[in-house]
C-alpha atoms as a PDB file:
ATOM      1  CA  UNK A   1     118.549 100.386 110.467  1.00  0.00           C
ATOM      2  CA  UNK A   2     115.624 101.492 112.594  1.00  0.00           C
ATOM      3  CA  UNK A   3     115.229  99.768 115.882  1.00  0.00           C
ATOM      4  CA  UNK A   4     111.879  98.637 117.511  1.00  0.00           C
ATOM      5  CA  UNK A   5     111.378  99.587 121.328  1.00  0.00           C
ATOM      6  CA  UNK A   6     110.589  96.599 123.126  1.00  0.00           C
ATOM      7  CA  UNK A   7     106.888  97.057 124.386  1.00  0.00           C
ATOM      8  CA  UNK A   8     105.976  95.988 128.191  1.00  0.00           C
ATOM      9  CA  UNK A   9     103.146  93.060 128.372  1.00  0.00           C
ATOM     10  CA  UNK A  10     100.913  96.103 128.826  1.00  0.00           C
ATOM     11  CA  UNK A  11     101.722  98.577 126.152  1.00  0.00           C
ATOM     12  CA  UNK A  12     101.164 102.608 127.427  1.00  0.00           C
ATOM     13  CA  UNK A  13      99.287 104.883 125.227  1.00  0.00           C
ATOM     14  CA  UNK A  14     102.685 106.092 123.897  1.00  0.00           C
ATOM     15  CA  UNK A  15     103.447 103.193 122.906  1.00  0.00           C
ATOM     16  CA  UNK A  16     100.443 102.194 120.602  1.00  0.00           C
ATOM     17  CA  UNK A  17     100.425 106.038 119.588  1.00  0.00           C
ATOM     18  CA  UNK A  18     104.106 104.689 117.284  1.00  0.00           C
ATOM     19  CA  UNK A  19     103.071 101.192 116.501  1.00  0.00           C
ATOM     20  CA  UNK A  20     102.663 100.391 113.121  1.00  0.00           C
ATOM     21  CA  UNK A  21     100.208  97.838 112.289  1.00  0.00           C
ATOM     22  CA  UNK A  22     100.929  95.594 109.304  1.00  0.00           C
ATOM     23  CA  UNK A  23      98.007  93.752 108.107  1.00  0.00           C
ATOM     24  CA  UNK A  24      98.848  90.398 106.173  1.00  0.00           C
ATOM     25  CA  UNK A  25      96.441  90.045 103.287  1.00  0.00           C
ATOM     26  CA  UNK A  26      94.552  93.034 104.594  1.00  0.00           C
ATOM     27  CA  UNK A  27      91.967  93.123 106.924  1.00  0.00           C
ATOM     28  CA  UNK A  28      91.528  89.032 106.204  1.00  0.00           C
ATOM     29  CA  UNK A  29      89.726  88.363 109.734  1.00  0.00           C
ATOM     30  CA  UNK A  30      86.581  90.372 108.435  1.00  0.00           C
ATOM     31  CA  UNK A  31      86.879  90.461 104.758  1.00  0.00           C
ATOM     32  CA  UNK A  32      87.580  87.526 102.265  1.00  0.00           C
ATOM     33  CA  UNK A  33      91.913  87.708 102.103  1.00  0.00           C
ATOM     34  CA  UNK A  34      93.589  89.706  99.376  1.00  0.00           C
ATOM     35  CA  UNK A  35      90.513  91.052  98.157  1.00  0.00           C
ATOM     36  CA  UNK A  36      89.774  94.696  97.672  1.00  0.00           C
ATOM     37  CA  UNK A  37      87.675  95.063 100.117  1.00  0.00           C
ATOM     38  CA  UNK A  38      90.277  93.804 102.704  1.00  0.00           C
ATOM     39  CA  UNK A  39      92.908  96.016 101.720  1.00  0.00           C
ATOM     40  CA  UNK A  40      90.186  99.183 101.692  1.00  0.00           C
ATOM     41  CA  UNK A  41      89.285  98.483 105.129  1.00  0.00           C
ATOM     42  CA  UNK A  42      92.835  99.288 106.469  1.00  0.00           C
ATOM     43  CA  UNK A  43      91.367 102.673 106.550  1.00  0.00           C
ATOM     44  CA  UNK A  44      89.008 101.917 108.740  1.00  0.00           C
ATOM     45  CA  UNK A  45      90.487  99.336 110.971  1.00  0.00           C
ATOM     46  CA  UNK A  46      93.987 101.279 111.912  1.00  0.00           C
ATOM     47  CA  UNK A  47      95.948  99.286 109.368  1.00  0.00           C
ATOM     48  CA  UNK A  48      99.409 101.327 109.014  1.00  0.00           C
ATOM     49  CA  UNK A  49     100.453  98.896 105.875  1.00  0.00           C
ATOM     50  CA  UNK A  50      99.398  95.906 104.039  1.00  0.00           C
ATOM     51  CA  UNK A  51     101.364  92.687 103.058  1.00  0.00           C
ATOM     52  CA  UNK A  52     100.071  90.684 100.278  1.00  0.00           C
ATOM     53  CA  UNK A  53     101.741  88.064  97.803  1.00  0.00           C
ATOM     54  CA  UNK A  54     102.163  88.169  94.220  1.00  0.00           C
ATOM     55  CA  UNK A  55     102.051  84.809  91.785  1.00  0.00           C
ATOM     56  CA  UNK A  56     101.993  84.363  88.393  1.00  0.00           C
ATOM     57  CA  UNK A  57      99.934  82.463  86.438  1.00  0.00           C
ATOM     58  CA  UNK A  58     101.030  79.518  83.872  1.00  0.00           C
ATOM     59  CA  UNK A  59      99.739  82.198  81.555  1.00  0.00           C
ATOM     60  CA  UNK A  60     101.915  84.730  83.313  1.00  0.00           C
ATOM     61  CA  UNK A  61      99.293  86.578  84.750  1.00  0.00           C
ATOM     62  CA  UNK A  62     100.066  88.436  87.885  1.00  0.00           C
ATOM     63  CA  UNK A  63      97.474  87.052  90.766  1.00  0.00           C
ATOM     64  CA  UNK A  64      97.642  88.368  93.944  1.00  0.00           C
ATOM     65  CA  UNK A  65      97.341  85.218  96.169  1.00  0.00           C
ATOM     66  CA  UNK A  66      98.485  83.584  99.289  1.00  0.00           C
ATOM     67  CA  UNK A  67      99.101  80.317  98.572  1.00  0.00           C
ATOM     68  CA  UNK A  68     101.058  78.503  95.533  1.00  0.00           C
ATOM     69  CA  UNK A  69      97.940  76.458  94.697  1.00  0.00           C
ATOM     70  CA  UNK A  70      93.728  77.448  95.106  1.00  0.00           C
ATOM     71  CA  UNK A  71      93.641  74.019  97.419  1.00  0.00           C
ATOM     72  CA  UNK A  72      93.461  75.634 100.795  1.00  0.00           C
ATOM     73  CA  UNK A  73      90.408  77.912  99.237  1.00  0.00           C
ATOM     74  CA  UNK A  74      88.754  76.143  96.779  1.00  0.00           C
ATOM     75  CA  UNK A  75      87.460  72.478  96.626  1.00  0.00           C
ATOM     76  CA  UNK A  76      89.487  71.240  93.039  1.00  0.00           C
ATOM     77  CA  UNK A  77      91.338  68.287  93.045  1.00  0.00           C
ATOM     78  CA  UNK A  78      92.907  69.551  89.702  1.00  0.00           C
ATOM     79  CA  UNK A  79      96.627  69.201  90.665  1.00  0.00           C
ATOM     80  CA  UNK A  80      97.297  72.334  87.812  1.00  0.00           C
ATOM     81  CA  UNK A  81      95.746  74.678  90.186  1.00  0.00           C
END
């Protein structure tokens, strides 16, 4: 198991030099979440890895998706989404 050095409140430049930056449905702060575009811009914005969740569909169509329902992003009301 690899352990993490604890980091000061101030970080040195040897520290951020080994930090490895996981970005959680990509670059979502700039770029609409799990889309292409946010996971491309990890190149770009010092992204080591990406996170990202994977549903399927009632069709069983693999989504890639944060949530278990479009509510949070969408404006249905249909309780099947």
């Amino acid at each position: 198991m690899r352990r993490h050095k604890k980091l000061s409140v101030r970080p040195s430049e040897a520290d951020i030099s080994e930090m490895e930056i996981i970005c959680h449905r990509g670059v979502s702060n700039v770029f609409l979440e799990n889309s292409l575009s946010a996971f491309r811009a990890l190149a770009t914005h010092s992204g080591t890895w990406v996170e990202f969740d994977v549903h399927a569909t009632l069709d069983d169509v693999l989504v890639v998706y944060h949530d278990f329902d479009l509510a949070r992003l969408t404006i249905t009301k249909d309780d099947r989404l």
